[in-house]
Protein backbone atom coordinates (compact mmCIF):
# COMPACT_ATOMS: atom_id res chain seq x y z
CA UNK A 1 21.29 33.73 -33.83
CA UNK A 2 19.12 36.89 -33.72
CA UNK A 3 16.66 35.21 -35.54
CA UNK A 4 16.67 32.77 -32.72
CA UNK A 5 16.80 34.97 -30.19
CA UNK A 6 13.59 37.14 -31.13
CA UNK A 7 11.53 34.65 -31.72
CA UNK A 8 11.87 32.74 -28.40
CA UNK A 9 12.35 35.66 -26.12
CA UNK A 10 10.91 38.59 -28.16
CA UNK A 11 10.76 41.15 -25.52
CA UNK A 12 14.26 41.01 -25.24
CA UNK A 13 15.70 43.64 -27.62
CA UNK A 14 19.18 45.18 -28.53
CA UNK A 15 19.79 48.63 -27.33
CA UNK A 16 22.43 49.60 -29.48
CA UNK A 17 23.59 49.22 -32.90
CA UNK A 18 26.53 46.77 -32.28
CA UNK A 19 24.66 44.97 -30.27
CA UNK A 20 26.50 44.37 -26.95
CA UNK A 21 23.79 45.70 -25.14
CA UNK A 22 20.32 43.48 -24.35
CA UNK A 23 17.63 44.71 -22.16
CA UNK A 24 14.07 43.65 -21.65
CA UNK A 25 12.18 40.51 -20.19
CA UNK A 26 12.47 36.44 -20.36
CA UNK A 27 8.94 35.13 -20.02
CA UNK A 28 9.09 31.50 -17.52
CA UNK A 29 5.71 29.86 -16.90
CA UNK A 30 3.77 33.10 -17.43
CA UNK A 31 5.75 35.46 -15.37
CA UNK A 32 8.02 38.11 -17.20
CA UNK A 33 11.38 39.02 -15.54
CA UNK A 34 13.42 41.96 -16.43
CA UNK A 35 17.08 41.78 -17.21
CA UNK A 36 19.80 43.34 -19.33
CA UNK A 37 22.80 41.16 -20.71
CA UNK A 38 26.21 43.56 -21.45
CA UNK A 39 28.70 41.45 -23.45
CA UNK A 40 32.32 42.34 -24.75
CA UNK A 41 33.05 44.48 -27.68
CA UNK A 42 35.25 41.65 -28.55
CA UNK A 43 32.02 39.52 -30.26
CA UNK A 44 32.48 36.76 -28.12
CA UNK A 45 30.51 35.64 -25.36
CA UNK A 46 32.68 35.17 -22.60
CA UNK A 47 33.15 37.98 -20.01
CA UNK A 48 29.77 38.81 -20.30
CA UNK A 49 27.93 40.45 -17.44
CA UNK A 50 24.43 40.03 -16.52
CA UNK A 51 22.34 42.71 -14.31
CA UNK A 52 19.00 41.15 -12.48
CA UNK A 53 15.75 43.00 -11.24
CA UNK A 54 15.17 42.40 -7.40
CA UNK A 55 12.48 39.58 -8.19
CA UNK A 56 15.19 38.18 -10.55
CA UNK A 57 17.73 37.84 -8.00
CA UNK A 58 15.87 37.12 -5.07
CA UNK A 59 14.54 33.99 -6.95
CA UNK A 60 18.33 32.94 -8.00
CA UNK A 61 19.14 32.81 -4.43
CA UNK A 62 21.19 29.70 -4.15
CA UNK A 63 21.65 29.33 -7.72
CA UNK A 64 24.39 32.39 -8.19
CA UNK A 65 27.43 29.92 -9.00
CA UNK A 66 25.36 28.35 -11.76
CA UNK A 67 24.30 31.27 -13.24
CA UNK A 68 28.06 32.77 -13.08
CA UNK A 69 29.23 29.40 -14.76
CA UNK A 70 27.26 29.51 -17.53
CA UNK A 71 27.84 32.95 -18.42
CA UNK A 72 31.64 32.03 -18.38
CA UNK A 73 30.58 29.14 -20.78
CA UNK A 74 28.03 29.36 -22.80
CA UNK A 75 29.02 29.92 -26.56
CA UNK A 76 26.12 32.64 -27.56
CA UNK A 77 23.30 34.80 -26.18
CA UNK A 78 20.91 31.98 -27.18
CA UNK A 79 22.36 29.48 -25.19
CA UNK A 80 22.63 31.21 -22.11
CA UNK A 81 19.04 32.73 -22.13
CA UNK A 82 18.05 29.06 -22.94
CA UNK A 83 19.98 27.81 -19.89
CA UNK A 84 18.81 30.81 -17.89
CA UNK A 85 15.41 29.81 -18.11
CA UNK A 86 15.81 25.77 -17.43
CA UNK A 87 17.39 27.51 -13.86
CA UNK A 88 14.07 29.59 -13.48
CA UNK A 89 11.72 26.74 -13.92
CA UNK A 90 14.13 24.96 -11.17
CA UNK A 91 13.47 27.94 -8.75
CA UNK A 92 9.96 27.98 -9.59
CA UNK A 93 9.12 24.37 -9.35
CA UNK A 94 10.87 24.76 -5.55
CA UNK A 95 9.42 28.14 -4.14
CA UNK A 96 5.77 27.56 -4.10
CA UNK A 97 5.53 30.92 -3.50
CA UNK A 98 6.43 31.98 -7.06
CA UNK A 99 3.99 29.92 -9.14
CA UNK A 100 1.57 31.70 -11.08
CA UNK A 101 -1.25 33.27 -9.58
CA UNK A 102 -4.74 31.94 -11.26
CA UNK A 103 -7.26 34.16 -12.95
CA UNK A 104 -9.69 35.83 -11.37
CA UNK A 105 -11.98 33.69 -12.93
CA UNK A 106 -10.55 30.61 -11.27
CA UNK A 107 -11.21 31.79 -8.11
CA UNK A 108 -14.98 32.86 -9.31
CA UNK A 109 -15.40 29.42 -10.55
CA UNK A 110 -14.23 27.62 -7.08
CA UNK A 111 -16.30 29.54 -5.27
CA UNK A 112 -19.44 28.93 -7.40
CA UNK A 113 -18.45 25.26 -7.52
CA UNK A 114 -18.12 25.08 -3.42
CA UNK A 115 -21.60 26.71 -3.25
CA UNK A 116 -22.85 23.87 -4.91
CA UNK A 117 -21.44 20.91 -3.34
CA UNK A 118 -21.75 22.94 -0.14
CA UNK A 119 -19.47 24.00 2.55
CA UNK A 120 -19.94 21.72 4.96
CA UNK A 121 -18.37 18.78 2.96
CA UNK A 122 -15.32 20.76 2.92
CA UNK A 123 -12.78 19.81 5.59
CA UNK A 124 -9.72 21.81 4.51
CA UNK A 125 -8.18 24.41 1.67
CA UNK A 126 -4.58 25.67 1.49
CA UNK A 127 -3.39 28.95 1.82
CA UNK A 128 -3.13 29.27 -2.45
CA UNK A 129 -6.55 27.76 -3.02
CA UNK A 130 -5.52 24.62 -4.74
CA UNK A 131 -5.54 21.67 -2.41
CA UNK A 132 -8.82 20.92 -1.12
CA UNK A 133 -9.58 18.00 1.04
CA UNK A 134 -13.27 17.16 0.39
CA UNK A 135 -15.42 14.89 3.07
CA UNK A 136 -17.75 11.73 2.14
CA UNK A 137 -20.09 9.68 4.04
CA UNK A 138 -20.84 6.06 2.23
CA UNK A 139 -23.99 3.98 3.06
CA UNK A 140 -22.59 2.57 6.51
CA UNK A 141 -21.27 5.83 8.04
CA UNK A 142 -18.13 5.43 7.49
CA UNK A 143 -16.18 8.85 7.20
CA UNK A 144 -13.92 9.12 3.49
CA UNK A 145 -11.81 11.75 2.81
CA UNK A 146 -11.18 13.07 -0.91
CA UNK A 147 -7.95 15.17 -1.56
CA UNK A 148 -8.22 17.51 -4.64
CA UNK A 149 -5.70 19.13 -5.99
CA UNK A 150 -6.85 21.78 -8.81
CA UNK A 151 -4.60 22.92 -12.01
CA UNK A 152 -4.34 26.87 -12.48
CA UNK A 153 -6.44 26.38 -15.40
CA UNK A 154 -9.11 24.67 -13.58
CA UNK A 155 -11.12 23.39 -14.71
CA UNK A 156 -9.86 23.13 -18.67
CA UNK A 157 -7.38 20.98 -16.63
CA UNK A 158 -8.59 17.76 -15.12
CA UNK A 159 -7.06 17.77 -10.86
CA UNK A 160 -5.34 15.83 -9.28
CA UNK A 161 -6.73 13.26 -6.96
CA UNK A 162 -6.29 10.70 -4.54
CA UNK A 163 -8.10 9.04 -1.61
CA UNK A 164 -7.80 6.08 0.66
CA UNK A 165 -8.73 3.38 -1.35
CA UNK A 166 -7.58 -0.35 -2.11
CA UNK A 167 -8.45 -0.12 -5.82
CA UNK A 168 -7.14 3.04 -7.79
CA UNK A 169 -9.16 6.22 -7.82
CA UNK A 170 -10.38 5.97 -11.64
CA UNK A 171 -12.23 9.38 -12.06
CA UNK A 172 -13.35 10.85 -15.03
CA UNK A 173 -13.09 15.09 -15.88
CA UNK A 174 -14.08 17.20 -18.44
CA UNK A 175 -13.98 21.04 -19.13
CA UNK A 176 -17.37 20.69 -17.92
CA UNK A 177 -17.16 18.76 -15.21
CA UNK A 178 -17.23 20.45 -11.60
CA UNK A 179 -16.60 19.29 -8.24
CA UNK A 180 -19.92 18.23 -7.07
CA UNK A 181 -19.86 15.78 -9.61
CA UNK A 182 -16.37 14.56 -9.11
CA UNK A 183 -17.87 14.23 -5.43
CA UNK A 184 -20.74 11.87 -6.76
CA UNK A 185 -18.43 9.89 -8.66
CA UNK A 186 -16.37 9.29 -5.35
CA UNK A 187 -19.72 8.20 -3.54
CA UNK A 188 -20.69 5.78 -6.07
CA UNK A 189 -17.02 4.37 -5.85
CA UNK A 190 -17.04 4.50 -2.19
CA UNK A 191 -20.81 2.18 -1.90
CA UNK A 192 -18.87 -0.28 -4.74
CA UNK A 193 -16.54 -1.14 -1.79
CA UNK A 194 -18.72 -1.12 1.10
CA UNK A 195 -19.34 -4.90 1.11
CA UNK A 196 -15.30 -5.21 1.14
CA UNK A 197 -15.45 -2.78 4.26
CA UNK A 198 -18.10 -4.45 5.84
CA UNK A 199 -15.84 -7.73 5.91
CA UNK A 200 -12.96 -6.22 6.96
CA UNK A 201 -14.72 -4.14 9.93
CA UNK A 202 -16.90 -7.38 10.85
CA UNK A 203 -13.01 -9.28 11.29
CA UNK A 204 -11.12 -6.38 12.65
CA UNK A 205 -14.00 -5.86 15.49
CA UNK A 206 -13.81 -9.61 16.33
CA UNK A 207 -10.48 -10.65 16.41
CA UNK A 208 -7.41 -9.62 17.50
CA UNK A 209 -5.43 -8.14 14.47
CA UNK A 210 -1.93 -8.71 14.85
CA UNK A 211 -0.98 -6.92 11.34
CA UNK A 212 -1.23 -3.96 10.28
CA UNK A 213 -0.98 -1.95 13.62
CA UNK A 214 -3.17 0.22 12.44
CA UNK A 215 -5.44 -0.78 9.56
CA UNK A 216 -5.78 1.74 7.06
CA UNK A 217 -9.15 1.89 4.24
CA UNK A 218 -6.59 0.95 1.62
CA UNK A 219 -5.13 -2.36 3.52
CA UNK A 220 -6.59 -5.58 2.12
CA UNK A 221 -4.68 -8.10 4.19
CA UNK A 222 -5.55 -9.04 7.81
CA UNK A 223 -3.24 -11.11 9.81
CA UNK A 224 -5.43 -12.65 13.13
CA UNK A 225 -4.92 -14.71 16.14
CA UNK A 226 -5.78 -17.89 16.38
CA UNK A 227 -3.57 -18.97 19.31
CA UNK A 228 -0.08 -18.23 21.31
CA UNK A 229 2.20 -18.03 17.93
CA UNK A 230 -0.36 -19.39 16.10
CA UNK A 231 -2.01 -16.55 13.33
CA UNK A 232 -3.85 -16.78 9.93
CA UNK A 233 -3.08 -14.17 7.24
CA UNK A 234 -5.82 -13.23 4.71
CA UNK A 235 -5.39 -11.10 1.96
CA UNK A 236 -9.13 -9.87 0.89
CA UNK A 237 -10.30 -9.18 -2.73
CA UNK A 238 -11.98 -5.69 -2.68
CA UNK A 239 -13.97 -6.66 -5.69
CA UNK A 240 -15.00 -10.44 -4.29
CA UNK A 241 -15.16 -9.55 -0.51
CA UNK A 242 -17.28 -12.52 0.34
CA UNK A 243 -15.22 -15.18 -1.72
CA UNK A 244 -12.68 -17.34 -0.29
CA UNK A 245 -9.60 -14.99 0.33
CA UNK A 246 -6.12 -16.14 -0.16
CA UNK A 247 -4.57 -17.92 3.15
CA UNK A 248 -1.72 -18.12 4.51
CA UNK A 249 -1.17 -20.19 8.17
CA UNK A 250 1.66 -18.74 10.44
CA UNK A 251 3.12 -20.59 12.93
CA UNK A 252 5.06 -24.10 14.44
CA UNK A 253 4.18 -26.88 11.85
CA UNK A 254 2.69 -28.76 14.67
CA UNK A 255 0.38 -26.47 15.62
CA UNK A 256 -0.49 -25.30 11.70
CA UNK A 257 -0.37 -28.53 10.07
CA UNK A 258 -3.65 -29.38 11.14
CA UNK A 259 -5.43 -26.62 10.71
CA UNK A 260 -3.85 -27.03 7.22
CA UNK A 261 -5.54 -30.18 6.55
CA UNK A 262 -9.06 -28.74 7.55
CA UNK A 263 -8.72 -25.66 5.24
CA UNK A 264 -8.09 -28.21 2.32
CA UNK A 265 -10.68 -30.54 3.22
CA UNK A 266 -13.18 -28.20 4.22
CA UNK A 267 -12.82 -25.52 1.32
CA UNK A 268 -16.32 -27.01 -0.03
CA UNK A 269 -18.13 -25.77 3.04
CA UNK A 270 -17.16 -22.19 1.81
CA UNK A 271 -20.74 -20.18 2.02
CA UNK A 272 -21.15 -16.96 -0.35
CA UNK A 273 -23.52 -15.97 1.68
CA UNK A 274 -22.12 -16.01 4.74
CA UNK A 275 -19.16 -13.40 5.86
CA UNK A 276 -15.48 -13.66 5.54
CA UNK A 277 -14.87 -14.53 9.56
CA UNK A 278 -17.76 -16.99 10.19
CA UNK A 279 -16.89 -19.09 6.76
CA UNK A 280 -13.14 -19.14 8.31
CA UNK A 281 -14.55 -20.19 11.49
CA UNK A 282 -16.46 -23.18 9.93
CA UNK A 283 -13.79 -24.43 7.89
CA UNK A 284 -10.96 -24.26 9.95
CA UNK A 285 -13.44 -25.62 12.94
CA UNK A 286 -12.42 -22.90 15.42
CA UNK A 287 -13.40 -20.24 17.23
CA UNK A 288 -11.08 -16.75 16.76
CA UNK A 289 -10.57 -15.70 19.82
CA UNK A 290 -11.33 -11.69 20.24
CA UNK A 291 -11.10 -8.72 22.79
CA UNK A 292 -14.22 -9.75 24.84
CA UNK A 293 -12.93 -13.14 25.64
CA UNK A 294 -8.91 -12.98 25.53
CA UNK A 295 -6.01 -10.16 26.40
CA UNK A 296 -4.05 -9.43 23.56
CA UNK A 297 -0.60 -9.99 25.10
CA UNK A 298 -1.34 -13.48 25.05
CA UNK A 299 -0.62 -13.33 21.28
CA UNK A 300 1.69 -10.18 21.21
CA UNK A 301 4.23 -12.39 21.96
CA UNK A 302 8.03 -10.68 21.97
CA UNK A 303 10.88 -12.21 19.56
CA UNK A 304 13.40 -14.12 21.55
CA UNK A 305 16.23 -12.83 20.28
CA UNK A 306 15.82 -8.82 20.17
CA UNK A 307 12.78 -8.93 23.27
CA UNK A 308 10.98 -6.51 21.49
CA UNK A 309 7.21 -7.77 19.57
CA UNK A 310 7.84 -4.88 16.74
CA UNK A 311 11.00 -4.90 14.58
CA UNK A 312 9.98 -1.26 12.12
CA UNK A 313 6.76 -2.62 11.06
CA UNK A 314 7.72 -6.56 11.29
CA UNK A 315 6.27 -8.92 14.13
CA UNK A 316 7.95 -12.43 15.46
CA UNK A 317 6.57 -15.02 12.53
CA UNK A 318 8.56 -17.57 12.46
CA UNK A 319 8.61 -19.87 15.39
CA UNK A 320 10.66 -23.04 16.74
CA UNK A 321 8.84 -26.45 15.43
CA UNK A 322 9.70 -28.09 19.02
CA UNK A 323 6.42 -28.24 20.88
CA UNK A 324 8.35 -28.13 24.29
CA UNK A 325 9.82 -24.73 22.46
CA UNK A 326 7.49 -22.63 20.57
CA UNK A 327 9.51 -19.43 20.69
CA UNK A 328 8.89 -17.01 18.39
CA UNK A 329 11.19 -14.90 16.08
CA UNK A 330 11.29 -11.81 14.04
CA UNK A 331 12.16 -13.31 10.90
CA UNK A 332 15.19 -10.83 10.35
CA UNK A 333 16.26 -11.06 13.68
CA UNK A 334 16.53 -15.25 13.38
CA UNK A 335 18.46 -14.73 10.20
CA UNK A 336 21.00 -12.60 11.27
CA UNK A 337 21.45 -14.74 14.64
CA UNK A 338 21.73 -18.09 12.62
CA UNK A 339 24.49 -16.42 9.88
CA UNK A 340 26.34 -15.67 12.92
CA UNK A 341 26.69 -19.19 14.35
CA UNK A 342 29.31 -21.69 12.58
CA UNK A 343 27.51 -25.07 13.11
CA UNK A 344 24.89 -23.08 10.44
CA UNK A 345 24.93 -24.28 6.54
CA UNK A 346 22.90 -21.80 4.06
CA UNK A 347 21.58 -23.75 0.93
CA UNK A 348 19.81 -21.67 -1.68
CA UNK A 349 17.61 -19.14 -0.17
CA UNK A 350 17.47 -21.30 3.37
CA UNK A 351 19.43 -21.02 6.27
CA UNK A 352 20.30 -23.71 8.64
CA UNK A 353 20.70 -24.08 12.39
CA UNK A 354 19.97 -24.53 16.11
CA UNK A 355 17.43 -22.71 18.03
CA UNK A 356 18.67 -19.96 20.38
CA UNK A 357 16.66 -21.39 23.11
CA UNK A 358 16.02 -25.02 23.00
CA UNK A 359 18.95 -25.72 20.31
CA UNK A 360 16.28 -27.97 17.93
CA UNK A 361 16.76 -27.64 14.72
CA UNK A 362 15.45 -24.75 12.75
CA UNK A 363 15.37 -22.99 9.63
CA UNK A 364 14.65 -19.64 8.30
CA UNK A 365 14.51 -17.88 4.56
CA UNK A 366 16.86 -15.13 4.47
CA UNK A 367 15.40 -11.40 4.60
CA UNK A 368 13.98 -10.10 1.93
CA UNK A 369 16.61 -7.17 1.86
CA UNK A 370 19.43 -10.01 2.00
CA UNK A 371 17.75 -12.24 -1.17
């Protein structure tokens, strides 16, 4: 056990010859705390007592009963330093506050690496110098934001990073590598996706989007209006912006059934060189309506059932097939109302039943959280 005990915690030494009597340090991701373990003359381990520094016991705040517990239980010295130490790296990992304060040379090496990249790209650093937030500008304007969070052994250690992207952030590091040219990297990654932008910007500033709310950099599907509960949803490849995207027509069957028919037959007219929204325009033989020509609410239609048009992040999709009907439903909402009613029969993953307004037939797939 001494043996043991030396060689993973060696500056904690017996004071006295029958060894009942520990003092010293326990070293915990590079910071040395001072302690000194009494334990009975019996030889055994339980009943011993354990006496903290103020650092020690100010960072075991919370974790008192543990510590007490093992010292009741642990069979040896060993073991309980072992398990004392597993509890440290807990209250490390959870008080920011304690982690290990970088070299001096870390913070000589930031600032030398900011100098070069310059200042002004730099849109935010935290309080401990490791989370920077780093701006970008690609080829159309558009405004990018790089989050960079550094290792304490920056920059042996490659960072953490992440941006707002629909492909993942593949960035290489080296011990050589700095930020300016992890900032080049991200430009050259950015202008591989402006074409994929530039569709998605060209459809979201001519149609009325009716999901997502609020269209983030990463989103790749669009869902647009073509009329009242009629919608398309495309789901755009980021590497293949221009090439047919995968469709998906929302609505009454009446009303979707023949625009149906012209996507199938008119898949040939597909144009590379022509954008997403006019190709979609020719083949479906339409014209999307957008905010200079029609209101939104005409298509922000709300679900019969709950009145509202947004259920969390869910709109009304799924709509009576009776053209004298046409009322739309969240699809959750139409579910839970049909499970309800007795006259309703539920084969496979199907449900059912009458519509709530004009009692027609109607069906719905049960919610996803239900399957």
């Amino acid at each position: 056990m001494e043996g043991v005990l030396l060689r993973d915690n060696p500056l904690l030494l017996p004071l006295n010859k029958e060894k009942t009597l520990y003092d010293g340090f326990v070293t915990v991701q590079e910071r040395d705390f001072r302690l000194r373990v009494q334990l009975p003359a019996e030889g055994h381990f339980k009943g011993a007592r354990l006496h903290c520094c103020w650092q020690l016991k100010h960072l075991l705040q919370g974790y008192e009963h543990i510590v007490k517990q093992r010292l009741q239980q642990s069979a040896d010295l060993v073991t309980f330093v072992l398990e004392l130490k597993t509890v440290l790296e807990v209250c490390l990992k959870s008080c920011p506050e304690w982690r290990s304060i970088p070299p001096p040379q870390y913070y000589a090496r930031l600032i030398s690496e900011m100098e070069t990249l310059g200042w002004g790209r730099l849109l935010f650093i935290d309080t401990e110098f490791r989370t920077l937030r780093l701006k970008a500008e690609d080829s159309s304007g558009r405004q990018h934001v790089l989050t960079v969070k550094l290792r304490a052994k920056h920059p042996a250690e490659a960072p953490e990073c992440s941006a707002d992207l629909p492909v993942p952030l593949a960035l290489t590091w080296t011990p050589q590598s700095t930020l300016d040219q992890l900032h080049t990297q991200f430009l050259l990654i950015l202008e591989s996706l402006r074409e994929f932008w530039d569709v998605l910007d060209q459809i979201d500033s001519n149609t009325w989007i009716l999901e997502p709310e609020k269209p983030s950099r990463s989103d790749t599907m669009r869902r647009m209006a073509i009329g009242t509960n009629v919608s398309i949803k495309v789901e755009v490849d980021p590497k293949h912006p221009r090439m047919l995207p995968e469709c998906c027509l929302l609505g009454a069957e009446h009303a979707v059934t023949p625009l149906r028919n012209k996507l199938n037959a008119n898949m040939h007219l597909w144009n590379l060189d022509s954008g997403v929204l006019h190709n979609l325009q020719d083949v479906l033989e339409i014209e999307f309506p957008s905010p200079a020509t029609h209101d939104k609410s005409r298509f922000s239609t709300e679900c019969g059932i709950c009145y509202s048009y947004r259920l969390e992040s869910a709109v009304p999709d799924q709509v009576c097939n009776d053209p004298r009907c046409g009322q739309p439903f969240h699809q959750a909402c139409l579910y839970e109302w049909l499970r309800a009613l007795p006259s309703s029969r539920q084969s496979f993953y199907m449900v059912f039943g009458e519509c709530p307004y004009c009692s027609k037939p109607i069906t719905v797939k049960m919610a996803p959280q239900q399957c």
